[in-house]
PDB file of N, CA and C in Angstrom:
ATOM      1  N   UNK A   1      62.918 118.822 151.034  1.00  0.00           N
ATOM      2  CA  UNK A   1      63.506 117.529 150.706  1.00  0.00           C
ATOM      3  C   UNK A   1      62.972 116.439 151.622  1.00  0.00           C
ATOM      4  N   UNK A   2      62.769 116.310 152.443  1.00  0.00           N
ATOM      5  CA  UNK A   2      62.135 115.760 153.826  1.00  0.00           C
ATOM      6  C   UNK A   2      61.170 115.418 153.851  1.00  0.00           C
ATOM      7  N   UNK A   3      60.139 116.583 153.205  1.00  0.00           N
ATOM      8  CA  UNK A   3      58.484 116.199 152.707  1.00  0.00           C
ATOM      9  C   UNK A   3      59.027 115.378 151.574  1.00  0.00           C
ATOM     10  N   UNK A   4      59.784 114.973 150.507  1.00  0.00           N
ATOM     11  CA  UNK A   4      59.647 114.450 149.334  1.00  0.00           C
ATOM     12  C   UNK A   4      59.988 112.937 150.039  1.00  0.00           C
ATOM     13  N   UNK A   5      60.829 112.867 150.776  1.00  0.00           N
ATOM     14  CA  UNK A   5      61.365 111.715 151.007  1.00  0.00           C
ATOM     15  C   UNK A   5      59.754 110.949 151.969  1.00  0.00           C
ATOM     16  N   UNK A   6      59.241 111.490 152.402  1.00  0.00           N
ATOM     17  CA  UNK A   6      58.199 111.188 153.771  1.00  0.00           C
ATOM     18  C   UNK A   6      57.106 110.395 152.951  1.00  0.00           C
ATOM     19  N   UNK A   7      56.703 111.648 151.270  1.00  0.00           N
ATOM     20  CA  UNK A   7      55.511 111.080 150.642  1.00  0.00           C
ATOM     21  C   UNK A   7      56.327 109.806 150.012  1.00  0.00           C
ATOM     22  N   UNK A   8      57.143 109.431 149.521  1.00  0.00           N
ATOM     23  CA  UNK A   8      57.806 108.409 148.853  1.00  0.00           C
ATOM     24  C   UNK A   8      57.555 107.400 149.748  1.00  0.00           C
ATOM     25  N   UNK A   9      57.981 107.614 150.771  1.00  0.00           N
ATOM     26  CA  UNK A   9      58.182 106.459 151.456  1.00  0.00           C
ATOM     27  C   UNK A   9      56.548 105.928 152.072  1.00  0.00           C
ATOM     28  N   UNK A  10      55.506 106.792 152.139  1.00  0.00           N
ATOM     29  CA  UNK A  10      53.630 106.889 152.447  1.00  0.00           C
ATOM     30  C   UNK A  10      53.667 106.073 151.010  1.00  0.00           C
ATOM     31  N   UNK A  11      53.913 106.309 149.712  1.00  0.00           N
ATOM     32  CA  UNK A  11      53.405 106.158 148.578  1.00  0.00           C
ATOM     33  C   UNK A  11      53.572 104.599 148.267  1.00  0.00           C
ATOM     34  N   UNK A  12      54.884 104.161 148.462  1.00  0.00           N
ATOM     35  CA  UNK A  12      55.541 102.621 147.875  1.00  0.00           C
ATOM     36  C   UNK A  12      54.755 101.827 148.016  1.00  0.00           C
ATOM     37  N   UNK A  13      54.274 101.630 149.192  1.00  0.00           N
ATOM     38  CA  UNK A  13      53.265 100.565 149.524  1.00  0.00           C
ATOM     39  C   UNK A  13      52.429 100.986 148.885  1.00  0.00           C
ATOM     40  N   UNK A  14      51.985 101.478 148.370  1.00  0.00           N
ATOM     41  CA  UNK A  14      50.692 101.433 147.327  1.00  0.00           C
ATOM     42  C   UNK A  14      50.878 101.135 145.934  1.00  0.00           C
ATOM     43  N   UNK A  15      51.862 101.924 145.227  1.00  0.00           N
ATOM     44  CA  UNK A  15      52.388 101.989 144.037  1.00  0.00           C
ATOM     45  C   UNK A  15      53.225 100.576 144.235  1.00  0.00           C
ATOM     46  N   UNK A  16      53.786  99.754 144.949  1.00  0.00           N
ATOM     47  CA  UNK A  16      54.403  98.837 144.667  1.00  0.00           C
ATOM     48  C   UNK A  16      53.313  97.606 144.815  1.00  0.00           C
ATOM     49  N   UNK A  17      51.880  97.461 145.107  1.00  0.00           N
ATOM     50  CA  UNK A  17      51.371  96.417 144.703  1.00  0.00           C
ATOM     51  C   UNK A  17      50.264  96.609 144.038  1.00  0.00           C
ATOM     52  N   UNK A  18      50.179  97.470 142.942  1.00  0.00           N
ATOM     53  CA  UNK A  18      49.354  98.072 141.318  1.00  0.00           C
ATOM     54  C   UNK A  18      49.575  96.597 141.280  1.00  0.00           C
ATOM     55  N   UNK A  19      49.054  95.975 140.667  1.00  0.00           N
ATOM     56  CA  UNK A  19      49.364  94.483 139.419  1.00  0.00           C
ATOM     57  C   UNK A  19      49.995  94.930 138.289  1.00  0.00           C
ATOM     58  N   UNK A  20      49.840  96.572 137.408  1.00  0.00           N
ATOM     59  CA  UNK A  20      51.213  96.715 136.207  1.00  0.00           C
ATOM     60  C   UNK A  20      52.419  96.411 136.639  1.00  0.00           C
ATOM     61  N   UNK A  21      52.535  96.787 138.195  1.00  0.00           N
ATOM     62  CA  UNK A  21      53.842  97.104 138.371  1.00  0.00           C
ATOM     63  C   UNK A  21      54.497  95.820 138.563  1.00  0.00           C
ATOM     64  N   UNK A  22      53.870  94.862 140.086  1.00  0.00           N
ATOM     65  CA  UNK A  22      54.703  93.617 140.464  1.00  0.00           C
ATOM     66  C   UNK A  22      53.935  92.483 139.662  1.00  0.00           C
ATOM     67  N   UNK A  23      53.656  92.598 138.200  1.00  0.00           N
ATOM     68  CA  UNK A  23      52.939  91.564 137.761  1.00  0.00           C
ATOM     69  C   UNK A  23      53.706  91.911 136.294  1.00  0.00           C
ATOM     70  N   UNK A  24      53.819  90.680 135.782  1.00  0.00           N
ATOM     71  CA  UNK A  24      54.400  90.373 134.244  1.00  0.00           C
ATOM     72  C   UNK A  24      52.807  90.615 133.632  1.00  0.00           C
ATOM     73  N   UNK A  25      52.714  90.330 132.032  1.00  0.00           N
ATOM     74  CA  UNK A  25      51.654  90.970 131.795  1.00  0.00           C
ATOM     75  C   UNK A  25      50.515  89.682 131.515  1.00  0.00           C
ATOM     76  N   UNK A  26      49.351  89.935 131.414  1.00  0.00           N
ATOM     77  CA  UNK A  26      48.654  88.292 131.655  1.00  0.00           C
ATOM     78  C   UNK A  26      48.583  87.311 130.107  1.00  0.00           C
ATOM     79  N   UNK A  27      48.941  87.965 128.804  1.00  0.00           N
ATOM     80  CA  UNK A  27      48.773  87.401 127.899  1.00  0.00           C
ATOM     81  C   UNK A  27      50.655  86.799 127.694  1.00  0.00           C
ATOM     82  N   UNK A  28      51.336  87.337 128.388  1.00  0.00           N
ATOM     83  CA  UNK A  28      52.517  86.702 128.318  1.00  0.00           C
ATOM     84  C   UNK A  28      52.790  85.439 129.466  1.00  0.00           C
ATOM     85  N   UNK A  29      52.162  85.686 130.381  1.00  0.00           N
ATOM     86  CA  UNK A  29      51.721  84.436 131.937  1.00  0.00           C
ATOM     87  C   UNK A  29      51.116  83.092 130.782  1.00  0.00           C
ATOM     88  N   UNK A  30      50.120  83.897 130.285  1.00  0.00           N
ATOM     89  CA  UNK A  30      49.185  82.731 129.494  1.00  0.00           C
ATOM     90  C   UNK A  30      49.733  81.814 128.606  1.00  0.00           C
ATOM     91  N   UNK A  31      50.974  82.506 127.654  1.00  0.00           N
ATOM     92  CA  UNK A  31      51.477  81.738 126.551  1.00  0.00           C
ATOM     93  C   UNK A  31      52.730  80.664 127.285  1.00  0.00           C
ATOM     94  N   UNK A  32      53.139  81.355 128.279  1.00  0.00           N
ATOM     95  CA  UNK A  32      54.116  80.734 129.217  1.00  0.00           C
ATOM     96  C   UNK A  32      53.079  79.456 129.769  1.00  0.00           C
ATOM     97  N   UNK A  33      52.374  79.729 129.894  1.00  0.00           N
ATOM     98  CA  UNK A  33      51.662  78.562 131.276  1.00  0.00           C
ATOM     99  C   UNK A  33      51.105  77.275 129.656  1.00  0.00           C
ATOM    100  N   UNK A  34      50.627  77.938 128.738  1.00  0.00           N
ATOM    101  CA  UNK A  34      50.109  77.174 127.545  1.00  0.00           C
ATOM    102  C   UNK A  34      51.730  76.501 126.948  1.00  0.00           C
ATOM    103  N   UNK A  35      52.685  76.433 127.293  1.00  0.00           N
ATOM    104  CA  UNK A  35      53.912  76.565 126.623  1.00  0.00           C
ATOM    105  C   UNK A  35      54.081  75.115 127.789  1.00  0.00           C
ATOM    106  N   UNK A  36      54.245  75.612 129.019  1.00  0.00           N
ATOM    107  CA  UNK A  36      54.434  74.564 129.919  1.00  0.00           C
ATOM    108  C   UNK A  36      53.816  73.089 129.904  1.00  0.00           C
ATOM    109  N   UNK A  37      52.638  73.582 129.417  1.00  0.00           N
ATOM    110  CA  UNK A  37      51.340  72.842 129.444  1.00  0.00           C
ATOM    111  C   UNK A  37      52.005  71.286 128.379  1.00  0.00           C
ATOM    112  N   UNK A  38      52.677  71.678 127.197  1.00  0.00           N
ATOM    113  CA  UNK A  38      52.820  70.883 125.830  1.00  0.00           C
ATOM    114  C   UNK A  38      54.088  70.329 126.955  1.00  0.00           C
ATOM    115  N   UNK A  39      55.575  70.343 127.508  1.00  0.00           N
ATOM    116  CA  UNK A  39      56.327  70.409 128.456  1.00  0.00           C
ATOM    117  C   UNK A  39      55.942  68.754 129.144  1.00  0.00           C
ATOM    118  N   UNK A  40      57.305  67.728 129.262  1.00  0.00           N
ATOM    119  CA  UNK A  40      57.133  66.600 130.200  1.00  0.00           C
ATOM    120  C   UNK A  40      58.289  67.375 131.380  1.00  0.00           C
ATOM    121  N   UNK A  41      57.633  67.334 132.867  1.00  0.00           N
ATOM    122  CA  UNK A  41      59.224  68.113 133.571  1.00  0.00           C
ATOM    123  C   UNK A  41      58.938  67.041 134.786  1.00  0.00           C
ATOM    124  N   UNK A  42      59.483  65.809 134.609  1.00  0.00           N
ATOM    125  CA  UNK A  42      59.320  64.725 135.881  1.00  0.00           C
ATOM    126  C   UNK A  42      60.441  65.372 136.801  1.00  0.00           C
ATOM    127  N   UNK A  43      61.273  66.538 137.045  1.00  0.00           N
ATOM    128  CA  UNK A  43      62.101  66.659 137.975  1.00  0.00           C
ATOM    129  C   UNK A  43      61.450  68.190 138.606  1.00  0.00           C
ATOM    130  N   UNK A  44      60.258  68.106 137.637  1.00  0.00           N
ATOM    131  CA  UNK A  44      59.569  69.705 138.517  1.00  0.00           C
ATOM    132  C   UNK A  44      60.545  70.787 138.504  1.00  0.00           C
ATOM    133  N   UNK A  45      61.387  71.223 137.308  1.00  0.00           N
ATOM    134  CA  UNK A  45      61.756  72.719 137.587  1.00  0.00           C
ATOM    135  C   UNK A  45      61.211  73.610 137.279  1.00  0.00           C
ATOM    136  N   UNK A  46      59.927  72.980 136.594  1.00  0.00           N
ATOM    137  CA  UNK A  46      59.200  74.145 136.539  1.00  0.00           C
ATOM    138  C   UNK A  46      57.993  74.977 137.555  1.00  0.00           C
ATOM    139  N   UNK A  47      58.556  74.003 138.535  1.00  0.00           N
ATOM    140  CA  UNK A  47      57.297  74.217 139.839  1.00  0.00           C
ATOM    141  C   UNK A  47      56.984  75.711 140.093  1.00  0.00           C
ATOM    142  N   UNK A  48      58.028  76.620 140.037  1.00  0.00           N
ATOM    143  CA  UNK A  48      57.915  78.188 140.212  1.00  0.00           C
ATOM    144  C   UNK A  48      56.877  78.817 139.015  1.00  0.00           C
ATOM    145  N   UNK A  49      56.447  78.302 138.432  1.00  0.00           N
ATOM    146  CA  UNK A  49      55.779  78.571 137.162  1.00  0.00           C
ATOM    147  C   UNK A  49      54.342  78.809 137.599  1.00  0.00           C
ATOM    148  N   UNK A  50      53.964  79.628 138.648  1.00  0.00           N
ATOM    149  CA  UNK A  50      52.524  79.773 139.521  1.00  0.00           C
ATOM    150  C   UNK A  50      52.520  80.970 139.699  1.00  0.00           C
ATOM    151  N   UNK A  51      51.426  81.538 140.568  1.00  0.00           N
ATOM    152  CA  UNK A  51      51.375  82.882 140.827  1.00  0.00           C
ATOM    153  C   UNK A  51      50.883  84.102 139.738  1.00  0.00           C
ATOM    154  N   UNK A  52      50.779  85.119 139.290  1.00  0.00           N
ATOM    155  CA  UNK A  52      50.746  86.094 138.676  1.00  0.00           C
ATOM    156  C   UNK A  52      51.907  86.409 138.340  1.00  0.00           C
ATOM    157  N   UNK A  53      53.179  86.542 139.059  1.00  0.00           N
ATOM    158  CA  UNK A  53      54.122  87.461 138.423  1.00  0.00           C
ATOM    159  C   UNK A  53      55.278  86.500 137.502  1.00  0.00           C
ATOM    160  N   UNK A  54      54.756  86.028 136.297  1.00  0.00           N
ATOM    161  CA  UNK A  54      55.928  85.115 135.407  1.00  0.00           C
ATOM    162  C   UNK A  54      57.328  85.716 135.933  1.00  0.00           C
ATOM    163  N   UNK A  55      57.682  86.910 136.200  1.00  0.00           N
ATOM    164  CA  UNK A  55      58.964  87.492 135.873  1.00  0.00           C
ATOM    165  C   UNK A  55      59.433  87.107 137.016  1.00  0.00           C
ATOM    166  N   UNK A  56      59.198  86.496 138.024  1.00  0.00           N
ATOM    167  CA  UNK A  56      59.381  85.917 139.102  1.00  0.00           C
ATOM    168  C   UNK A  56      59.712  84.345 138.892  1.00  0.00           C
ATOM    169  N   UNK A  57      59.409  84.047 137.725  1.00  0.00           N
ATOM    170  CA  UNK A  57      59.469  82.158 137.650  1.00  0.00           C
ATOM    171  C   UNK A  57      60.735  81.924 137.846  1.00  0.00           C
ATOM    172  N   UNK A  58      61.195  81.267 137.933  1.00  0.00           N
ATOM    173  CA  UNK A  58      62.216  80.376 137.944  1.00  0.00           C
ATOM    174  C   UNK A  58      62.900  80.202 136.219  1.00  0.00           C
ATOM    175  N   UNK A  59      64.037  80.125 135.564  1.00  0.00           N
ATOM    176  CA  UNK A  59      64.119  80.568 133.866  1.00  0.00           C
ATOM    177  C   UNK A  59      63.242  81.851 132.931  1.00  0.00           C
ATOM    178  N   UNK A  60      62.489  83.076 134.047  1.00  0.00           N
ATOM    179  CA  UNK A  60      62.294  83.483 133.130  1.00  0.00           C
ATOM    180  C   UNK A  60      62.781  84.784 133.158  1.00  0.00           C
ATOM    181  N   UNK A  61      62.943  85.501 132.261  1.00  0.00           N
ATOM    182  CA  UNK A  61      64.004  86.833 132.165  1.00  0.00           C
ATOM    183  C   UNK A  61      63.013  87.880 131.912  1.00  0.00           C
ATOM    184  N   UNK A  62      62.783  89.130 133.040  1.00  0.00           N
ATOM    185  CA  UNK A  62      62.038  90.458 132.035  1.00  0.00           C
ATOM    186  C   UNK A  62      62.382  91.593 132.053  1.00  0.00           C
ATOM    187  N   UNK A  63      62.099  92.571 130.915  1.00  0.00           N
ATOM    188  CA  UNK A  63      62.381  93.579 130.828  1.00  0.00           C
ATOM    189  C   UNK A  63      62.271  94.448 132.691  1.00  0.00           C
ATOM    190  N   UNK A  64      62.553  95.961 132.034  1.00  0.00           N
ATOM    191  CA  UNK A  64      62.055  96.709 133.147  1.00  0.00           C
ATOM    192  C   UNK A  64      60.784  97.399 133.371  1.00  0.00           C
ATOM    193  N   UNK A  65      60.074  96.781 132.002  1.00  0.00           N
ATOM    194  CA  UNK A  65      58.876  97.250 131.760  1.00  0.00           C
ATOM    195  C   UNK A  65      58.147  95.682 131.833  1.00  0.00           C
ATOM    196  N   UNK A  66      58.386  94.622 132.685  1.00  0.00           N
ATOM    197  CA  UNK A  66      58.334  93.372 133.000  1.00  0.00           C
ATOM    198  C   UNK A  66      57.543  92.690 131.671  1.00  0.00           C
ATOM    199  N   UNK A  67      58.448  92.832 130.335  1.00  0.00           N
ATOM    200  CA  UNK A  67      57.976  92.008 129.409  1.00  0.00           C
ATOM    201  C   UNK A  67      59.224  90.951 129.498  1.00  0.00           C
ATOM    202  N   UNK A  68      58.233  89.713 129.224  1.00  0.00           N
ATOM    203  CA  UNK A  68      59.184  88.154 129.118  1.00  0.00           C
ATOM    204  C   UNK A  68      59.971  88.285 128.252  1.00  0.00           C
ATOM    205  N   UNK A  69      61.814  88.094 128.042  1.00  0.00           N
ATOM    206  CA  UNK A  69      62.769  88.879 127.163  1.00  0.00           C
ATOM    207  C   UNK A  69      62.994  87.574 126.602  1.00  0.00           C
ATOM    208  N   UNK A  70      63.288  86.214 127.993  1.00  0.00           N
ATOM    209  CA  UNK A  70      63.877  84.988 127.398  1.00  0.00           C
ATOM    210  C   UNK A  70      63.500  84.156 128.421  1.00  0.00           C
ATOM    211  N   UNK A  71      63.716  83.182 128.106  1.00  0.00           N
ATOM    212  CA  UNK A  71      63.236  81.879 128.960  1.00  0.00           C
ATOM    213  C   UNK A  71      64.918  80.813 128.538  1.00  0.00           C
ATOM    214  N   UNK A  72      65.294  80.678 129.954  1.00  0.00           N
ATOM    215  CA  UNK A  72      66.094  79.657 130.157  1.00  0.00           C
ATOM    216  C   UNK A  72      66.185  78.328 130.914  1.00  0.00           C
ATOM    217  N   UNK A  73      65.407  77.747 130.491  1.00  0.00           N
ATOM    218  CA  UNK A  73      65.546  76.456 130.539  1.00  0.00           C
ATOM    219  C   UNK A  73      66.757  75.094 130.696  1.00  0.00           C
TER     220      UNK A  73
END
């Protein structure tokens, strides 16, 4: 049990920065960022709207398989 817990804990850091894993997927980033694009936001809430990981933005909602579910605005 000890060895299982030891490799888990060697492993995360690797397996936790794959891009499947901490990244939304790039054709859903794209339609989001093309979506923003049409968008007037003079109070900037959409400033979080950067980076690779959409599921991280600011209004946006994702699965656990980090697909974009909803956008709240």
């Amino acid at each position: 049990m000890n060895l299982l817990i030891h490799v888990s804990l060697l492993l995360f850091p690797l397996i936790s920065n794959l891009p499947f894993i901490t990244c939304c997927y790039d054709q859903e980033r794209a339609a989001l960022l093309s979506f923003k694009s049409h968008l007037t936001d003079p109070s900037n809430r959409l400033s979080s709207w950067q980076g690779q990981n959409c599921c991280t933005w600011h209004g946006i909602n994702c699965s656990e398989s980090l697909h974009v579910t909803a956008i709240d605005l």
